[in-house]
Protein backbone atom coordinates (compact mmCIF):
# COMPACT_ATOMS: atom_id res chain seq x y z
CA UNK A 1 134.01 89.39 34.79
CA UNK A 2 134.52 93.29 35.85
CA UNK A 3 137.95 94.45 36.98
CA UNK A 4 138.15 95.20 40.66
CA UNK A 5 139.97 98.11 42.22
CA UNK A 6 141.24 98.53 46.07
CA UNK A 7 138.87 99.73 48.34
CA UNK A 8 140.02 102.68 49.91
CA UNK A 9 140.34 102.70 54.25
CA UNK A 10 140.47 98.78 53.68
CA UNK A 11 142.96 96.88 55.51
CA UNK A 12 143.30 94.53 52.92
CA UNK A 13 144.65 96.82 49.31
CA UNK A 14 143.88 93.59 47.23
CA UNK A 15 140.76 92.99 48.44
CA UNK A 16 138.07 92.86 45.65
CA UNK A 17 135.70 96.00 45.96
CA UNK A 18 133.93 98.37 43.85
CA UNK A 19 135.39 98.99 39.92
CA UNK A 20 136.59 101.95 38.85
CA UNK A 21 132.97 102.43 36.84
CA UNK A 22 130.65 101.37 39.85
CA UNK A 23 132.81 104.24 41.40
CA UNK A 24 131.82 106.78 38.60
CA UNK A 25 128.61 105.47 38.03
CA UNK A 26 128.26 106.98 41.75
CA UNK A 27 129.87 110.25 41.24
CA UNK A 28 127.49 110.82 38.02
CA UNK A 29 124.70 109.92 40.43
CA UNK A 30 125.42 112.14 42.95
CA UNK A 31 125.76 115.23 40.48
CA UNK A 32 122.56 114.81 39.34
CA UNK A 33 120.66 115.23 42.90
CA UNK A 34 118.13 117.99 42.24
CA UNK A 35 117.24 117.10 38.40
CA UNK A 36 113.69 115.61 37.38
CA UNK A 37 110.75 116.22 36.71
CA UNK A 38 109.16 119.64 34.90
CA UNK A 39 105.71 120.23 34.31
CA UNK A 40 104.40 117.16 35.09
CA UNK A 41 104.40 113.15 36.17
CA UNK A 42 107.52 111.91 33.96
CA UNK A 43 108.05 114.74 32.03
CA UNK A 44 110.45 117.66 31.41
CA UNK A 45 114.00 118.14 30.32
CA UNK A 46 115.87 116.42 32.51
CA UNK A 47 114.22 113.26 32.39
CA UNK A 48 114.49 113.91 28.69
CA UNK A 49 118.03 114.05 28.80
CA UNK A 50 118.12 110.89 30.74
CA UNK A 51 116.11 108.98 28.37
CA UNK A 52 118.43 110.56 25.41
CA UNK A 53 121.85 109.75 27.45
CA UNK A 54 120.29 106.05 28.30
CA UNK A 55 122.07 104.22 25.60
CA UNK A 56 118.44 102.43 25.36
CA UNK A 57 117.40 101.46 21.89
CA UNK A 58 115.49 103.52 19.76
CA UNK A 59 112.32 101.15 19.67
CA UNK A 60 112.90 100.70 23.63
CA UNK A 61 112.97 104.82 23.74
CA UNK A 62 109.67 104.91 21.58
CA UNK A 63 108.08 102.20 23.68
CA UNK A 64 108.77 103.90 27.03
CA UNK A 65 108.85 107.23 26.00
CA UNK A 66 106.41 108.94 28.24
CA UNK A 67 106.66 105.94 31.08
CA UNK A 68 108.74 105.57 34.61
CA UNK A 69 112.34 106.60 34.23
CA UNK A 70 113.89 105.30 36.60
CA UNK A 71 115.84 103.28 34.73
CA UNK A 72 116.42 106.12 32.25
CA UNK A 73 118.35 107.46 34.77
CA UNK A 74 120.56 104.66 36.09
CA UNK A 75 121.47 103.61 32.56
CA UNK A 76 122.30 107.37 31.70
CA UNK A 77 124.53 107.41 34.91
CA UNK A 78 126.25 104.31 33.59
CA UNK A 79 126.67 105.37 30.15
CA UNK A 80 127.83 108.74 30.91
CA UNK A 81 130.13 107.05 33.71
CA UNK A 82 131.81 104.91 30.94
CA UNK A 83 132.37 108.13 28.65
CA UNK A 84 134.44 109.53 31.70
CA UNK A 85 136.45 106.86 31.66
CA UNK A 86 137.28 106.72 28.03
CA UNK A 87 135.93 103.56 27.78
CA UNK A 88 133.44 104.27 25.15
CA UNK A 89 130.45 102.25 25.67
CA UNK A 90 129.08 100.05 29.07
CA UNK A 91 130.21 96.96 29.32
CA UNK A 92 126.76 95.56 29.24
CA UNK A 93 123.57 96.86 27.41
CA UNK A 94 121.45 99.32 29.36
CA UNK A 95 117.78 99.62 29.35
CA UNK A 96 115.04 101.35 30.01
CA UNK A 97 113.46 98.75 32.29
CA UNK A 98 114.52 98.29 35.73
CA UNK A 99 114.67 94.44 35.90
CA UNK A 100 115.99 94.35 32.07
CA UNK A 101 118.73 96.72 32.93
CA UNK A 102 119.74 95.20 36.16
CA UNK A 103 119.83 91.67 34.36
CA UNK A 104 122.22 92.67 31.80
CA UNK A 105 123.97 94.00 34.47
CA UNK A 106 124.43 90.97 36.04
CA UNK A 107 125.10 88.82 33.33
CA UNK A 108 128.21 90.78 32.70
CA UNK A 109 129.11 90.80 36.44
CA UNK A 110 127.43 89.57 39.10
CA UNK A 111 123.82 88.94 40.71
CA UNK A 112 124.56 89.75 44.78
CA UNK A 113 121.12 88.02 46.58
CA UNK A 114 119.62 90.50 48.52
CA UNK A 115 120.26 89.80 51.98
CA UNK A 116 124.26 90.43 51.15
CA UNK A 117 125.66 93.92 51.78
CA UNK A 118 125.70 95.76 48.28
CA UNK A 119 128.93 97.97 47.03
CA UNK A 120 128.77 101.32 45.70
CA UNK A 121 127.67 101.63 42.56
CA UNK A 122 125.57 98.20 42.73
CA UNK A 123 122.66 98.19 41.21
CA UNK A 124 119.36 98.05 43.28
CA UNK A 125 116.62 96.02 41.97
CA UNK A 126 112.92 96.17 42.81
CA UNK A 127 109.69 94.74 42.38
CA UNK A 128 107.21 97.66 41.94
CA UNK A 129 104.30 96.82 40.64
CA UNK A 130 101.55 94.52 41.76
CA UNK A 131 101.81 90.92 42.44
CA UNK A 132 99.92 89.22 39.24
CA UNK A 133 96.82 86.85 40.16
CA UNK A 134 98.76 83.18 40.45
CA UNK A 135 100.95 84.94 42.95
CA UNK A 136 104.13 86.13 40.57
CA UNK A 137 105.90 89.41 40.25
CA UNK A 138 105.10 91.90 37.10
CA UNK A 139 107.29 92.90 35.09
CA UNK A 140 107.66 96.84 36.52
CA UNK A 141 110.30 97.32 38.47
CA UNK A 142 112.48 100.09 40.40
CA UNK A 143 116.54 100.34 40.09
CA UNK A 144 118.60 102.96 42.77
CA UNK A 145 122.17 103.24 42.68
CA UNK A 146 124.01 101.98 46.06
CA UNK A 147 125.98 105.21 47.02
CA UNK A 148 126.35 104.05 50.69
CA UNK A 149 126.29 100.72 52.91
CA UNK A 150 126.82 99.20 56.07
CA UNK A 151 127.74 96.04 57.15
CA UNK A 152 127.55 96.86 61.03
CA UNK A 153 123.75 98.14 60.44
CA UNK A 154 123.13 95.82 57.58
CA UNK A 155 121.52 98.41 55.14
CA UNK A 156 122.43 100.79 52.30
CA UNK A 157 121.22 104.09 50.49
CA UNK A 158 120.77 104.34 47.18
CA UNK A 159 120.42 107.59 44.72
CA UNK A 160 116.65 107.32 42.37
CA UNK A 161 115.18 108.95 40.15
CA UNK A 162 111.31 109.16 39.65
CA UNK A 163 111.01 107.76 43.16
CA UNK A 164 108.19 109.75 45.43
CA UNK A 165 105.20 111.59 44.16
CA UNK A 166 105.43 113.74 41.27
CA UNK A 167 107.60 115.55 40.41
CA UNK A 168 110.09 113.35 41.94
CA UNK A 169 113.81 114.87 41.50
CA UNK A 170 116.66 112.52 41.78
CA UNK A 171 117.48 112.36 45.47
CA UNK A 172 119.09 109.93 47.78
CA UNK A 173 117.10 107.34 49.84
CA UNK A 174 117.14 104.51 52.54
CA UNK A 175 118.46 103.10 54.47
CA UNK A 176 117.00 100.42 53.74
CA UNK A 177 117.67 97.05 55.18
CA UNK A 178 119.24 94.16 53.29
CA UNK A 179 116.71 91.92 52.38
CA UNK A 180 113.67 94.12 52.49
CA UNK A 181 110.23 93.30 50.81
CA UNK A 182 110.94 93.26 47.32
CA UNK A 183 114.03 93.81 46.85
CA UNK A 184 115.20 90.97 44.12
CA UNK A 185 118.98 91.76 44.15
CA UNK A 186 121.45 93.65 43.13
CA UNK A 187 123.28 93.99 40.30
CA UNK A 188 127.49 94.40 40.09
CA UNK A 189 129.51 95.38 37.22
C-alpha cells in the first residue's frame, strides 16, 4: 500500500492524501505543458522522449511504437517523478497502454470508482475506443493525470498528452465531472 503524506490547507495533518510521488508525478506533468507532437499525428521528439523515458518494455516500445501516447506520457511522468525522488524505479510497472498502466497502478495502490473525487496525481482512466459488437469496451484507452479537483463542484482536471486533434501538445483539460461517460476509474499510488 503507498505511503500517504499530509495534505496541505487540511484541517486534519494526518489525514491520508496524496503521496509524495502522486505529488511529483504532478509537478513533472505540469512542466511538460507545451511538448508533443512534431511533424505529424504521434510523431516527433518529444513524444519520442516520452516513449524512451516510459519505463515500457522494449517489445511493448516496438509494438506501440508509432501508436497513441498517451500513456507514453503518464508513465514517463511517473518514472521521471520516481528518479526525483531518489527512489529509483515506480513502484509499479508502467506501460504503454492506458488501461494496462492504470491497472498496475492500482494493483499497487488503489482503484478509486469513478463517481469518487480523485487526488492529485491519480490516475485517470478512459474508455476510448469503440464499444465492440456484444456491447463490451475495447481495449484502447485514454489516461490524464488529476492535477486539480473539487469536491464542492464534484469534478477534476487532468494534464494529457495526445488528447485533441493533431498535433496535440500536452495541455491541461476538464473539468470534467465525476462519473462521466467512460470514465472507468482512477488509479492511486
Amino acid at each position: 500500500m503507498a505511503t500517504r503524506i499530509r495534505v496541505p490547507g487540511h484541517e486534519d495533518p494526518l489525514s491520508p492524501g496524496p503521496t509524495d510521488l502522486a505529488w511529483e508525478v504532478s509537478r513533472v506533468a505540469r512542466g511538460e505543458i507545451g511538448h508533443g507532437e512534431i511533424g505529424g499525428n504521434n510523431r516527433g521528439n518529444h513524444v519520442e522522449r516520452f516513449r524512451r523515458g516510459s519505463g515500457a518494455g522494449i517489445v511493448d516500445a516496438v509494438i506501440r511504437g508509432r501508436g497513441p501516447w498517451c500513456a507514453a506520457f503518464a508513465s514517463f511522468c511517473v518514472v521521471e517523478a520516481a528518479r526525483r525522488l531518489g527512489m529509483g524505479r515506480p513502484p509499479f510497472r508502467t506501460s504503454l497502454g492506458a488501461k494496462k498502466l492504470g491497472q498496475n497502478a492500482a494493483r499497487y495502490g488503489d482503484r478509486i470508482p469513478p463517481t469518487e473525487i480523485p487526488w492529485v496525481g491519480d490516475l485517470a482512466i478512459w474508455d476510448r475506443g469503440a464499444l465492440l459488437a456484444d456491447g463490451s469496451m475495447s481495449e484502447a484507452g485514454h489516461v490524464g493525470i488529476v492535477f486539480e479537483s473539487s469536491e464542492h463542484d464534484r469534478n477534476f482536471r487532468t494534464i494529457d498528452g495526445n488528447r485533441g486533434r493533431p498535433p496535440s501538445p500536452v495541455d491541461e483539460f476538464g473539468p470534467f465531472p465525476v462519473g462521466a461517460p467512460r470514465l472507468l476509474f482512477f488509479a492511486r499510488y
